[in-house]
N, C-alpha and C. Protein backbone atom coordinates (compact mmCIF):
# COMPACT_ATOMS: atom_id res chain seq x y z
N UNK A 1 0.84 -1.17 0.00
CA UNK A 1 0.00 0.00 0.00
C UNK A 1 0.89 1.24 0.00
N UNK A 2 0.51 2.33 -0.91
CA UNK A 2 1.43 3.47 -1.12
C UNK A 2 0.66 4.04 0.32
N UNK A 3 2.01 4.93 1.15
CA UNK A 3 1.35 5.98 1.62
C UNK A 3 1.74 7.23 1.38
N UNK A 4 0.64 8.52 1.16
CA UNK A 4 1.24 9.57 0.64
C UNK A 4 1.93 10.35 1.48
N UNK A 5 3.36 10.82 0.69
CA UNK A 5 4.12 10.93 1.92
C UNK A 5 3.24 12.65 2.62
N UNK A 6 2.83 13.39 1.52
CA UNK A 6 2.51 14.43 2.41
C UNK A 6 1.10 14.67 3.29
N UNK A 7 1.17 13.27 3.17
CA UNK A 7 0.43 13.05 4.75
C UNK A 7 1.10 12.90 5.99
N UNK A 8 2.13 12.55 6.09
CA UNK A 8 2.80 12.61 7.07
C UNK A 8 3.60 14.01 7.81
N UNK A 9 3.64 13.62 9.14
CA UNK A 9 4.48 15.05 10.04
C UNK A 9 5.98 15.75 8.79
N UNK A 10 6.18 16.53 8.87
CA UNK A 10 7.53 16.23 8.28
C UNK A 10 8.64 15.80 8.99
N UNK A 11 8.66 15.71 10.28
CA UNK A 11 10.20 15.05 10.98
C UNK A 11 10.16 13.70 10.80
N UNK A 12 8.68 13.40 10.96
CA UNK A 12 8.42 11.59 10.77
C UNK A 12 8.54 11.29 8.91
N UNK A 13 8.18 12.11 8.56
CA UNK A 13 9.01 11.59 6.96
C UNK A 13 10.79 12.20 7.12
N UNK A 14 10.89 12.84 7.36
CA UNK A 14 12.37 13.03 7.70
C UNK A 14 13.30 11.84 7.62
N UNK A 15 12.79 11.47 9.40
CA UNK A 15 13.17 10.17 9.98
C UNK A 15 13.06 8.95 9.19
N UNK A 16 11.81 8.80 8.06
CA UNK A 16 12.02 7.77 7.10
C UNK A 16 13.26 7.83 6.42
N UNK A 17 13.39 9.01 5.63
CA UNK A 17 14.02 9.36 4.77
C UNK A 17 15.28 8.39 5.31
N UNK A 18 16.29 9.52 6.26
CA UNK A 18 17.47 9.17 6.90
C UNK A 18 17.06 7.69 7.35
N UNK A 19 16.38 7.06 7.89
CA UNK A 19 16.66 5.54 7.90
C UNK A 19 16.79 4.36 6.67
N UNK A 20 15.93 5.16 5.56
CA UNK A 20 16.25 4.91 4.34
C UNK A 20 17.84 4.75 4.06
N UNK A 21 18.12 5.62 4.00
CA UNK A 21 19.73 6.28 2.97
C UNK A 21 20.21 5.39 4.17
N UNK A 22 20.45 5.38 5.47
CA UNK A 22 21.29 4.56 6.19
C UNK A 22 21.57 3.38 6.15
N UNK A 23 19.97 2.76 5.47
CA UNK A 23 20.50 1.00 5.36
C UNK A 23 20.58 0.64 3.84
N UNK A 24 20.16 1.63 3.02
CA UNK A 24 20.58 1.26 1.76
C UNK A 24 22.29 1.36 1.38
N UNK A 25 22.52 0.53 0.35
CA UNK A 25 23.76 0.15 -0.45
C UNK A 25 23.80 0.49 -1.71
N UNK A 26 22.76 1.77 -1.57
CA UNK A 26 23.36 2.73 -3.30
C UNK A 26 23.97 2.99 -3.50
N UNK A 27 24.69 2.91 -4.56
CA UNK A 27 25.64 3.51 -5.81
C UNK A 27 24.82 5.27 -6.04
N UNK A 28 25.92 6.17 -5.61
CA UNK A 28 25.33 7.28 -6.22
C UNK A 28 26.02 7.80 -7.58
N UNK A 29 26.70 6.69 -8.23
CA UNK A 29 27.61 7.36 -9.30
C UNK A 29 28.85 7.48 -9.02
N UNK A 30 29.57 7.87 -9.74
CA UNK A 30 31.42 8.19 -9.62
C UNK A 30 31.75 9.19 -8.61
N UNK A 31 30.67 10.20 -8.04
CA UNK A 31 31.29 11.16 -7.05
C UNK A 31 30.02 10.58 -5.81
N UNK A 32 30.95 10.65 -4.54
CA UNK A 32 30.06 9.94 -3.46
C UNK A 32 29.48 11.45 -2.84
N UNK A 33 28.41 11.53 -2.52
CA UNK A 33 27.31 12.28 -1.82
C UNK A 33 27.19 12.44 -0.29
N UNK A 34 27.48 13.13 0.34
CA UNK A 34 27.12 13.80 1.26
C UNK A 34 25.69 12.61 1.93
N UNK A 35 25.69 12.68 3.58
CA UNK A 35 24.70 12.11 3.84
C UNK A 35 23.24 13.26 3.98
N UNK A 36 23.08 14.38 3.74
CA UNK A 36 22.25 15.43 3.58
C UNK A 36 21.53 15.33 2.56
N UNK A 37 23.20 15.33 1.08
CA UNK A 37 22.66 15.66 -0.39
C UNK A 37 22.06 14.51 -0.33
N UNK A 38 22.17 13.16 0.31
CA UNK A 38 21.20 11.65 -0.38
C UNK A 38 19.71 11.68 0.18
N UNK A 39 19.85 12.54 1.67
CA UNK A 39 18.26 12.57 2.06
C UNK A 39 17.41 13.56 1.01
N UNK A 40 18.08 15.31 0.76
CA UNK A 40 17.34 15.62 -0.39
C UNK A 40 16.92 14.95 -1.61
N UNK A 41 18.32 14.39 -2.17
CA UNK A 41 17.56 13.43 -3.21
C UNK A 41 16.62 12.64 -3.00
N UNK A 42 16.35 11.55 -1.65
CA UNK A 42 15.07 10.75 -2.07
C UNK A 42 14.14 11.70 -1.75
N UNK A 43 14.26 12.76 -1.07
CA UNK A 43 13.13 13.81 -0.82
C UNK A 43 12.72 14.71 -2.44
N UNK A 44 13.29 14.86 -2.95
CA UNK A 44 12.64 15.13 -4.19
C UNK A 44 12.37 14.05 -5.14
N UNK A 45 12.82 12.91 -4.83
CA UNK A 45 12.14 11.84 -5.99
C UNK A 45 10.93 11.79 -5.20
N UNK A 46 10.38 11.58 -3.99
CA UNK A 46 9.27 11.65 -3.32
C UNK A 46 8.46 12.40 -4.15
N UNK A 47 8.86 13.92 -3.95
CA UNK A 47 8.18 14.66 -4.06
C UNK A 47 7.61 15.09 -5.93
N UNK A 48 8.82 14.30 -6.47
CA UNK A 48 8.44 14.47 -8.39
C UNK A 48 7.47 13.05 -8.45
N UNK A 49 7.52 12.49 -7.41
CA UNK A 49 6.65 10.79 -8.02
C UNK A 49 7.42 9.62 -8.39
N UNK A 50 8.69 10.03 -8.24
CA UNK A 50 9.49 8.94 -8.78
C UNK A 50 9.98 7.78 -7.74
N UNK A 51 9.52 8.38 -6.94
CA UNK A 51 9.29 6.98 -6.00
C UNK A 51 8.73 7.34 -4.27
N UNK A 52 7.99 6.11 -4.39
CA UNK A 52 7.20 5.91 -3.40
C UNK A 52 7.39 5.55 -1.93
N UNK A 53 6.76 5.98 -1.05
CA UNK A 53 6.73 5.31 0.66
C UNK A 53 5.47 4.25 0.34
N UNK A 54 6.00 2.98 0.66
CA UNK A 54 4.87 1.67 0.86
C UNK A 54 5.17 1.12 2.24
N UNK A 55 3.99 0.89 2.11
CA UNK A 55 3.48 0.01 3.82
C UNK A 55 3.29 -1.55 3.06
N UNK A 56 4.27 -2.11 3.99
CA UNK A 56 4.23 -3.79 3.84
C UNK A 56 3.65 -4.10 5.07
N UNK A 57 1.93 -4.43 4.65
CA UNK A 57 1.43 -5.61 5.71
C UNK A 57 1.76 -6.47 6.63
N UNK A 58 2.93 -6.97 5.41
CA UNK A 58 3.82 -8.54 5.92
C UNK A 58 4.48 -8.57 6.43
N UNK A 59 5.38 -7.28 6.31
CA UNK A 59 6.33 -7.73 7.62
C UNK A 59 6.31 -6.11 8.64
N UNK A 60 5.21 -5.61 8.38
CA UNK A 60 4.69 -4.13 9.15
C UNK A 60 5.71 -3.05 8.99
N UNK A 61 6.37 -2.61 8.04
CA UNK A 61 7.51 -1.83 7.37
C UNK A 61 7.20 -0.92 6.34
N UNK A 62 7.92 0.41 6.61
CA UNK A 62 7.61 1.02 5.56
C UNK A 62 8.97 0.99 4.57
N UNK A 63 9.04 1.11 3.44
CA UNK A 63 10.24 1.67 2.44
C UNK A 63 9.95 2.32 1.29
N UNK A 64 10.91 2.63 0.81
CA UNK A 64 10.73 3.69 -0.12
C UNK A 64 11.59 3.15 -1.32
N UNK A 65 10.73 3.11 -2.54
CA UNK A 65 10.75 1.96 -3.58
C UNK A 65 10.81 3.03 -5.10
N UNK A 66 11.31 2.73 -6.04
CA UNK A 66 11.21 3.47 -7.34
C UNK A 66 9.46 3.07 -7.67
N UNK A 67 8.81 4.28 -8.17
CA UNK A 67 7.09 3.99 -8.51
C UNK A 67 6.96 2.75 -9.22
N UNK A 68 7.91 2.66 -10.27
CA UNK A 68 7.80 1.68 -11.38
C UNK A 68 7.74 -0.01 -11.06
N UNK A 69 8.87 0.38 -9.30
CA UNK A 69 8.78 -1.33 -9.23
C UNK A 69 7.68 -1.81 -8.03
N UNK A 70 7.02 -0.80 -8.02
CA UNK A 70 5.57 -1.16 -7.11
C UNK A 70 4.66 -2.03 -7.77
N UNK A 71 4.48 -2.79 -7.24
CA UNK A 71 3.62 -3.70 -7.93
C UNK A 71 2.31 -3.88 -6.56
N UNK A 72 1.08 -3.04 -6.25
CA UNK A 72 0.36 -3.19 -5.53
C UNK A 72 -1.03 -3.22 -5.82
């Protein structure tokens, strides 16, 4: 289930964000990124649509997924 993120507080999408970027193992390309510049970035793919906050039922988790590979 998508949830929209601007339904949420903004510190509590914040706090997604940064727990995001912390356990992911992205590649940001040939020049490495700042831990700030990676929270803006998923904060504006959020915010263009290019990818989503989903709620997994299954294992009661939220993450944040490219739109395309949502399959819900």
């Amino acid at each position: 289930m998508i949830i929209p993120w601007q339904s949420l507080d903004p510190e509590t999408l914040e706090n997604i964000i940064e727990a995001f970027v912390l356990r992911e193992g992205t590649d940001y390309g040939e020049h490495e990124r700042s831990f700030s510049d990676k929270v803006s970035q998923v904060k504006h793919q959020l915010e263009r649509g290019d990818a989503v906050l989903v709620w997994s039922e299954l294992h009661e988790t939220v993450n944040i997924m490219p739109r395309d590979q949502f399959r819900g």
